[in-house]
Protein backbone atom coordinates (compact mmCIF):
# COMPACT_ATOMS: atom_id res chain seq x y z
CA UNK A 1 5.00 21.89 3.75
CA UNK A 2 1.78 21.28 5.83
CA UNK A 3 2.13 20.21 9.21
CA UNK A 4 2.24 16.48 9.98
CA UNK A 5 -1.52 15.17 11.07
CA UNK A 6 -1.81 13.65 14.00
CA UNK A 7 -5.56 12.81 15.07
CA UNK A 8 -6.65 10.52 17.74
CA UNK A 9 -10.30 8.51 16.93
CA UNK A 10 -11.66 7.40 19.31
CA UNK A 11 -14.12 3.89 18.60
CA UNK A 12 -17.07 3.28 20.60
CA UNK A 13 -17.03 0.38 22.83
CA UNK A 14 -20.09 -1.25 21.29
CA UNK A 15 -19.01 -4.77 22.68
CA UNK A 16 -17.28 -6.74 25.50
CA UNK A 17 -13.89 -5.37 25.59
CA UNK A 18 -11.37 -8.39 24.31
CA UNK A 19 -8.66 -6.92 26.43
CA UNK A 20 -8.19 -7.04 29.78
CA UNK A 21 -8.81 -4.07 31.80
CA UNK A 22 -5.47 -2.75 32.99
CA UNK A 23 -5.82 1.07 32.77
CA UNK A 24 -8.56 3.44 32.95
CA UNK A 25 -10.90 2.95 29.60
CA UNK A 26 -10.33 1.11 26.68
CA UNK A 27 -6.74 0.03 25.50
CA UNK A 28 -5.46 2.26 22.82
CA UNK A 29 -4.06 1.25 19.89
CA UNK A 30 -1.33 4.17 18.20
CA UNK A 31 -1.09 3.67 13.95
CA UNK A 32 1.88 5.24 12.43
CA UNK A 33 0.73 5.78 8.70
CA UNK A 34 2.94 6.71 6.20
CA UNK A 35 1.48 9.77 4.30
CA UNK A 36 -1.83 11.55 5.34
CA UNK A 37 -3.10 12.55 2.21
CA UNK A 38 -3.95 9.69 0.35
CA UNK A 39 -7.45 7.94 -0.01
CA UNK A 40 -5.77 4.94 0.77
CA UNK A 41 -4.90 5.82 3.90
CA UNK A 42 -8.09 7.37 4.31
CA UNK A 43 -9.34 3.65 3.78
CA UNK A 44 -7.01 2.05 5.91
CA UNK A 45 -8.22 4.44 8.84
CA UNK A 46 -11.93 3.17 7.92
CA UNK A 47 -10.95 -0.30 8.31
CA UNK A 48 -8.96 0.68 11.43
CA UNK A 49 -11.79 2.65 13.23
CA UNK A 50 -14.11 -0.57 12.35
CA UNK A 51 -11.83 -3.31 13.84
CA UNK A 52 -11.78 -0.67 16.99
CA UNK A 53 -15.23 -0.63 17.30
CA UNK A 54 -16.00 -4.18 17.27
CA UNK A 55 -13.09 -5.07 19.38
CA UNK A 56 -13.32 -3.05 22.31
CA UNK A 57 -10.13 -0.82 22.08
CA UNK A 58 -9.74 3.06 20.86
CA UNK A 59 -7.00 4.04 17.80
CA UNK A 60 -5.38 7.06 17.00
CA UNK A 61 -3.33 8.02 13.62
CA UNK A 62 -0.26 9.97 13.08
CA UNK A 63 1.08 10.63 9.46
CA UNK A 64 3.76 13.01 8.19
CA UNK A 65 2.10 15.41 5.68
CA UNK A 66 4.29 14.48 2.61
CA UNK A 67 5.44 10.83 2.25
CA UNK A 68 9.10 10.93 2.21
CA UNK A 69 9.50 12.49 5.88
CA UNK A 70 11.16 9.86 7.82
CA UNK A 71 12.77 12.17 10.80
CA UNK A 72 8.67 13.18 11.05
CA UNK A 73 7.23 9.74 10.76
CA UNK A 74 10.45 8.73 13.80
CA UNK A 75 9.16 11.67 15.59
CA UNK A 76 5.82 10.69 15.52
CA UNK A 77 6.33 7.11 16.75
CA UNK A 78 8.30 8.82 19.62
CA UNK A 79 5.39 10.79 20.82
CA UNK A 80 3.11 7.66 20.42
CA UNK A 81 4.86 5.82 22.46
CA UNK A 82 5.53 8.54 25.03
CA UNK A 83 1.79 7.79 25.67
CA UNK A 84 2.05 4.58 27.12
CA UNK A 85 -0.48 2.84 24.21
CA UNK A 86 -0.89 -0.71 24.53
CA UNK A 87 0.43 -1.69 20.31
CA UNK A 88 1.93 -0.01 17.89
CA UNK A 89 1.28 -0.67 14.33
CA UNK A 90 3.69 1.03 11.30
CA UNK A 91 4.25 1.60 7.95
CA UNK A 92 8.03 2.73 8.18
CA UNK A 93 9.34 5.01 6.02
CA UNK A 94 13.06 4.51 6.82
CA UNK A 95 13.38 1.14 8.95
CA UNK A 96 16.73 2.33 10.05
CA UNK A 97 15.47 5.77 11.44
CA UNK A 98 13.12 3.80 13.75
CA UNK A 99 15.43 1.03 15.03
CA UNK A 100 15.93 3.05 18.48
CA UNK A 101 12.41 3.61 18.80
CA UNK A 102 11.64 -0.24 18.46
CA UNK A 103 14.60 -1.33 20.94
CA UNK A 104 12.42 1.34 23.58
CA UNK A 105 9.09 -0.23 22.37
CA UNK A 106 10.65 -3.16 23.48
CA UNK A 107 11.74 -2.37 27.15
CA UNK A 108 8.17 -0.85 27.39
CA UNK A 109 6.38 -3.94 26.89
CA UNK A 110 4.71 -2.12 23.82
CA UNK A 111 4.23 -4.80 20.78
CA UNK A 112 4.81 -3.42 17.65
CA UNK A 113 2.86 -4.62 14.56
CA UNK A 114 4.09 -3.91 11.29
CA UNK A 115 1.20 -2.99 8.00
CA UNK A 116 1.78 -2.30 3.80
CA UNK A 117 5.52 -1.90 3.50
CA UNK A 118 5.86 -2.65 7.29
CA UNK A 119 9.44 -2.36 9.24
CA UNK A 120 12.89 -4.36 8.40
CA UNK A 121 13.21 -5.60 12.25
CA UNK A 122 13.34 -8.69 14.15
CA UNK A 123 11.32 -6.84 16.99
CA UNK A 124 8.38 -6.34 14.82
CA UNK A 125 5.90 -9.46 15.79
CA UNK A 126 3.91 -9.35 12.52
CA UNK A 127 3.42 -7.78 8.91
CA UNK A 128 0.05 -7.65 8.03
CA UNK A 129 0.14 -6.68 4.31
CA UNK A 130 -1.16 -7.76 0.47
CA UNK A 131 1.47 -10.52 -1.10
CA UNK A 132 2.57 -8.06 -3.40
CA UNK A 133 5.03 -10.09 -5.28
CA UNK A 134 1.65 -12.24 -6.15
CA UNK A 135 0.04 -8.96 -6.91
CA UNK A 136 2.51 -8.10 -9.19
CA UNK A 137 2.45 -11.33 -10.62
CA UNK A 138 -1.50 -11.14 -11.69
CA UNK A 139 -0.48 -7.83 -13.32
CA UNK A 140 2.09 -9.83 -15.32
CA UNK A 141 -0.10 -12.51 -16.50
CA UNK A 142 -3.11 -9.95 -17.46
CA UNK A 143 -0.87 -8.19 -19.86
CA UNK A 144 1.18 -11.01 -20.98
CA UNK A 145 -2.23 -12.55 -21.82
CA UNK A 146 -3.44 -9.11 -23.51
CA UNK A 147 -0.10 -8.94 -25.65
CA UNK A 148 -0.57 -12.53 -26.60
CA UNK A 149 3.19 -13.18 -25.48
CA UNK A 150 4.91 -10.68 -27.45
CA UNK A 151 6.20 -7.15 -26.98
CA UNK A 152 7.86 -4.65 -25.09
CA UNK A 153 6.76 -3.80 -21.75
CA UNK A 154 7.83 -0.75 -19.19
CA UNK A 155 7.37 -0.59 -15.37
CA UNK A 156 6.77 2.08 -13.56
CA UNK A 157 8.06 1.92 -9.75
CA UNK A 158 7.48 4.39 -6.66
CA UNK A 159 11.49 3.81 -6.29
CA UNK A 160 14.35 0.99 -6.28
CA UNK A 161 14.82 -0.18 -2.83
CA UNK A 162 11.99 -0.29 -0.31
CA UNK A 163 10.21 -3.65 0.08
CA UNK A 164 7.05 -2.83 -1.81
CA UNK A 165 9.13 -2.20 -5.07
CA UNK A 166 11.59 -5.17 -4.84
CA UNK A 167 8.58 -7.37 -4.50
CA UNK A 168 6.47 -5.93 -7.30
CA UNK A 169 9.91 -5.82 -9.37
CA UNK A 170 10.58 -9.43 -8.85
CA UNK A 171 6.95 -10.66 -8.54
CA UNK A 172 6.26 -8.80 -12.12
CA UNK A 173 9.46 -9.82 -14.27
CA UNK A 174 9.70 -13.17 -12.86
CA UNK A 175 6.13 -14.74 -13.83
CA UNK A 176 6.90 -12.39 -17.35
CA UNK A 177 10.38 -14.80 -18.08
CA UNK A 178 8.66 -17.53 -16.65
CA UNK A 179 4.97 -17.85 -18.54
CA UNK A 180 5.85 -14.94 -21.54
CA UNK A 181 9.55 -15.42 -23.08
CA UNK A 182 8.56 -13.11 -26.14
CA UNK A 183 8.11 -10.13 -24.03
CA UNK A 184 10.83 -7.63 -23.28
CA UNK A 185 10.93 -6.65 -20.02
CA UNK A 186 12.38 -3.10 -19.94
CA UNK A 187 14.37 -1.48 -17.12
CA UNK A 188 12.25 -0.19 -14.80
CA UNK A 189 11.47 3.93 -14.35
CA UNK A 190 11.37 5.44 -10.51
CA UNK A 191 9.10 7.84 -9.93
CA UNK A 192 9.34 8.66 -6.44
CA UNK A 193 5.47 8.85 -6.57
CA UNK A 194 5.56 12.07 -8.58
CA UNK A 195 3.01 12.13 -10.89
CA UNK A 196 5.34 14.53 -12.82
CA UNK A 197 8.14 13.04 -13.07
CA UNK A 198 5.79 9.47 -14.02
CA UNK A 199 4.51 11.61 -17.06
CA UNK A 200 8.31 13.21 -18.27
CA UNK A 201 9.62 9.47 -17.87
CA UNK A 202 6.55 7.30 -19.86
CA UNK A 203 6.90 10.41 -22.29
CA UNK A 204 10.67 9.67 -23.13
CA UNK A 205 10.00 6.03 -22.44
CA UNK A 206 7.59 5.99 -25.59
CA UNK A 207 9.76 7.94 -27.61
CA UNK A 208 12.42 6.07 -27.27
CA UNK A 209 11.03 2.78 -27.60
CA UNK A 210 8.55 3.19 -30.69
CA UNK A 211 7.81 -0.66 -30.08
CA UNK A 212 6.28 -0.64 -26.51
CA UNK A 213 3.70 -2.22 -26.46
CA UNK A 214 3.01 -2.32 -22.54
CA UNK A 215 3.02 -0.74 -19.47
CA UNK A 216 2.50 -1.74 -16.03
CA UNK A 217 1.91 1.11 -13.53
CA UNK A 218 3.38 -0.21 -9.85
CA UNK A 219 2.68 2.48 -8.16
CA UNK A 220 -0.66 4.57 -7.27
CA UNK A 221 0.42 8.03 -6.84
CA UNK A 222 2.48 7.73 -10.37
CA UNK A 223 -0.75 6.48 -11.91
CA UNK A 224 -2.35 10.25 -12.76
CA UNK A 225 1.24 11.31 -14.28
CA UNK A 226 1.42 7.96 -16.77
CA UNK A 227 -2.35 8.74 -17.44
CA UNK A 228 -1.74 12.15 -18.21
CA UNK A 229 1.25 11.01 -20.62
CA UNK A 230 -0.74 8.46 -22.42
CA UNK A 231 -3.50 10.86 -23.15
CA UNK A 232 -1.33 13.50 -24.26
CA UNK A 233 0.81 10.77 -26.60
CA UNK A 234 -2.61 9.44 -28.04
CA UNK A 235 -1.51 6.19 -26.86
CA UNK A 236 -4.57 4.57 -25.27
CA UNK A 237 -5.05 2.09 -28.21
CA UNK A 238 -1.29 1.18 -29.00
CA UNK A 239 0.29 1.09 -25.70
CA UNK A 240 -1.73 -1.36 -22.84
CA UNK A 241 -0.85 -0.49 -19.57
CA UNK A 242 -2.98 -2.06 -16.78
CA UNK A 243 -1.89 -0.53 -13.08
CA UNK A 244 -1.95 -0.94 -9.23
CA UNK A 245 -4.65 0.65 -6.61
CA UNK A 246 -7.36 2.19 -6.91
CA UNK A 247 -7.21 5.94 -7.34
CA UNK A 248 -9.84 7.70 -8.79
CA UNK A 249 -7.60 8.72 -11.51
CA UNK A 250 -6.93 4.82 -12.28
CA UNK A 251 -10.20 3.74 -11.63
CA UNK A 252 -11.98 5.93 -14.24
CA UNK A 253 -8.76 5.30 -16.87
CA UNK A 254 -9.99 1.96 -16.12
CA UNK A 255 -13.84 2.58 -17.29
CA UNK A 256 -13.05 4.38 -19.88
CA UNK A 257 -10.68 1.65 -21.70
CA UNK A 258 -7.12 3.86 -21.40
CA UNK A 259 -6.27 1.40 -18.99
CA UNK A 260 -6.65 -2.28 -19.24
CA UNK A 261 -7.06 -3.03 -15.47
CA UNK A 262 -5.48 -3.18 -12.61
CA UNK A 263 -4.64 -4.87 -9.43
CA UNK A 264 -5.28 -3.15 -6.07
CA UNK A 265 -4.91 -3.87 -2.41
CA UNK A 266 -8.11 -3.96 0.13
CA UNK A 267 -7.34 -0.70 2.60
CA UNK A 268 -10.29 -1.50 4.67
CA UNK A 269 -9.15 -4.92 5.22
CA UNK A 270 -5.42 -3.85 5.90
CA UNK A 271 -6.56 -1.34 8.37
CA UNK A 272 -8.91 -3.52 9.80
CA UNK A 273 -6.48 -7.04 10.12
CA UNK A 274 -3.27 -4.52 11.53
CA UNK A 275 -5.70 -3.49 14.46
CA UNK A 276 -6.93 -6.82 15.00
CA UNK A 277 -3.04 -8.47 15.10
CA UNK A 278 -2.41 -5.98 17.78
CA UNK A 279 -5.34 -6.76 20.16
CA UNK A 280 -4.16 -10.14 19.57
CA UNK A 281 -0.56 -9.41 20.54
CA UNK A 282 -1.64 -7.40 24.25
CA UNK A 283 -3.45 -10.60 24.56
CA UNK A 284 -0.66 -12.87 24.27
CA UNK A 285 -1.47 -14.50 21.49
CA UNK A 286 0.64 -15.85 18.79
CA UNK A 287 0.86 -14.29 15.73
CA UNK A 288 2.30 -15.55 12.55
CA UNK A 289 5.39 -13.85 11.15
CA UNK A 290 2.80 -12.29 8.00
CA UNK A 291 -1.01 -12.00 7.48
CA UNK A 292 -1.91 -11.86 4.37
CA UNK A 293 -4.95 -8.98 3.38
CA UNK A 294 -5.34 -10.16 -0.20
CA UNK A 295 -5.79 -8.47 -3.22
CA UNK A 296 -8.31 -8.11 -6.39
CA UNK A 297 -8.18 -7.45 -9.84
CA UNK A 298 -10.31 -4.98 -11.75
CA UNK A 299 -11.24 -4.08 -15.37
CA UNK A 300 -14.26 -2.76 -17.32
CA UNK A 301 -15.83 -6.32 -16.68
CA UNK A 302 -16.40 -6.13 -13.47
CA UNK A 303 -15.24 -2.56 -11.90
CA UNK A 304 -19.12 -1.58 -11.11
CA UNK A 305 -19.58 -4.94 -9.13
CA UNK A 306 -20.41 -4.23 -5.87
CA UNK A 307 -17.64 -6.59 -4.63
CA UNK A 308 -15.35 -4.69 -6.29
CA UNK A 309 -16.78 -1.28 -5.98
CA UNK A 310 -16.67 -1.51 -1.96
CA UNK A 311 -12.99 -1.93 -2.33
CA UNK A 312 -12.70 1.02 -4.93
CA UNK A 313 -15.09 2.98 -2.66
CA UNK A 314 -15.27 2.19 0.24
């Protein structure tokens, strides 16, 4: 296992600082991440290192080097805040193996700022995240509209508890029993974000269910596995699967027709908003309990627009 990244960026201070000057240079801002691999978070540091620049503070990133490292993300946030930064904003792993670094954050004075998944805590002042129950709910209506209200439809998942998943679970199946009765809504697959294991399950999924008819992909680093699975099957034309994000693997399944579409999050704008609701938390201000960061849908129509393509590529 690679060592976990931590890498501080500093943001030039291009205009009037927005904070007040209580320690020697800019404020710092510390950003727990949850994986450093990804081009997501890639993007989410772009939008991060903008909001930095324009706001007056500095930001620095820490990331365990594979996803499901809690203990590393905990020990991370330890070491961030043993550096006296002015917010904190996270994407918890494990909410529970963080709880007695948010009681310290506390006692320091240290606002903490939750961002995608964010943190299961009272002490956390914000989430700033997609709606991804909505999100999940534009994926429903695309391919109940595809499958003119009838078939059988699988979902792929990262897994079957964090906050993410419930709410693209329940955001997905309920506008399907809601707007598309003559779909079958199978139970869902957990992939644990292996592409992998993604490909063995859509494999036996499609063997076992000669009817599917759908698919709907809730989960980016799946996405290459359930590609990889369709093309192998020869599936592309019977099966329509439309997914979620925008990794290059979906993104060109999406140009070439294998996939119908897909709904993705705006990284940039998530990095950017989580850096901006901490500045605005040292400031004082309030904050509402979630800001929302929007999301877009994508599909051969429009997936060259520049609109679109800044999100894709940023």
């Amino acid at each position: 296992m690679r060592r976990p990244r931590v890498l501080g960026l500093l943001a030039c201070l291009a205009l009037a600082p927005v904070l007040p000057a209580v320690a020697a240079g800019p404020p710092h801002i510390a950003l727990i991440l949850r994986s450093d691999g990804s081009p997501f978070w890639k993007s989410v540091e772009q939008g991060a290192q903008q909001a930095a620049h324009d706001l007056g503070v500095t930001v620095g990133f820490s990331a365990p080097a594979d996803e499901p490292a809690a203990d590393t993300q905990a020990a991370l946030l330890d070491q961030a805040l043993s550096a006296a930064p002015a917010a904190v904003c996270i994407d918890a792993l494990d909410s529970t193996k963080i709880a007695p670094l948010l009681v310290k954050a506390r006692s320091a004075r240290v606002p903490v700022i939750g961002l995608g998944q964010g943190v299961d805590s009272p002490l956390v002042l914000t989430t700033v995240a997609p709606d991804n129950a909505a999100a999940a709910a534009l994926a429903a209506n695309k391919l109940g509209s595809l499958l003119s209200g009838v078939g059988t439809v699988g979902l792929v998942l990262p897994d079957a508890s964090s906050r993410t998943s419930v709410a693209r679970r329940d955001g997905f199946r309920k506008l399907l029993e809601r707007r598309y009765p003559g779909i079958r809504l199978l139970d869902p697959s957990y992939s644990g974000g292996d592409p992998k294991a993604a490909a063995d399950q859509v494999k036996q999924l499609m063997q076992a269910t000669p009817a599917l008819s759908g698919i709907f992909i809730a989960d980016e680093d799946a996405a290459p596995g359930v590609i990889s699975a369709l093309q192998d099957s020869r599936a592309g034309g019977r099966v329509v699967v439309v997914g979620f994000d925008s990794g290059a693997a979906q993104v060109e399944a999406v140009r070439s027709g294998l996939l119908a579409g897909a709904v993705t999050r705006d990284p940039v704008r998530l990095g950017y908003r989580a850096v901006a609701a901490a500045v605005d938390a040292v400031n004082g201000r309030h904050l509402p309990p979630f800001i929302d960061t929007g999301f877009h849908w994508y599909d051969r129509s429009n997936v060259n627009d520049p609109s679109i393509a800044a999100i894709l590529h940023p």
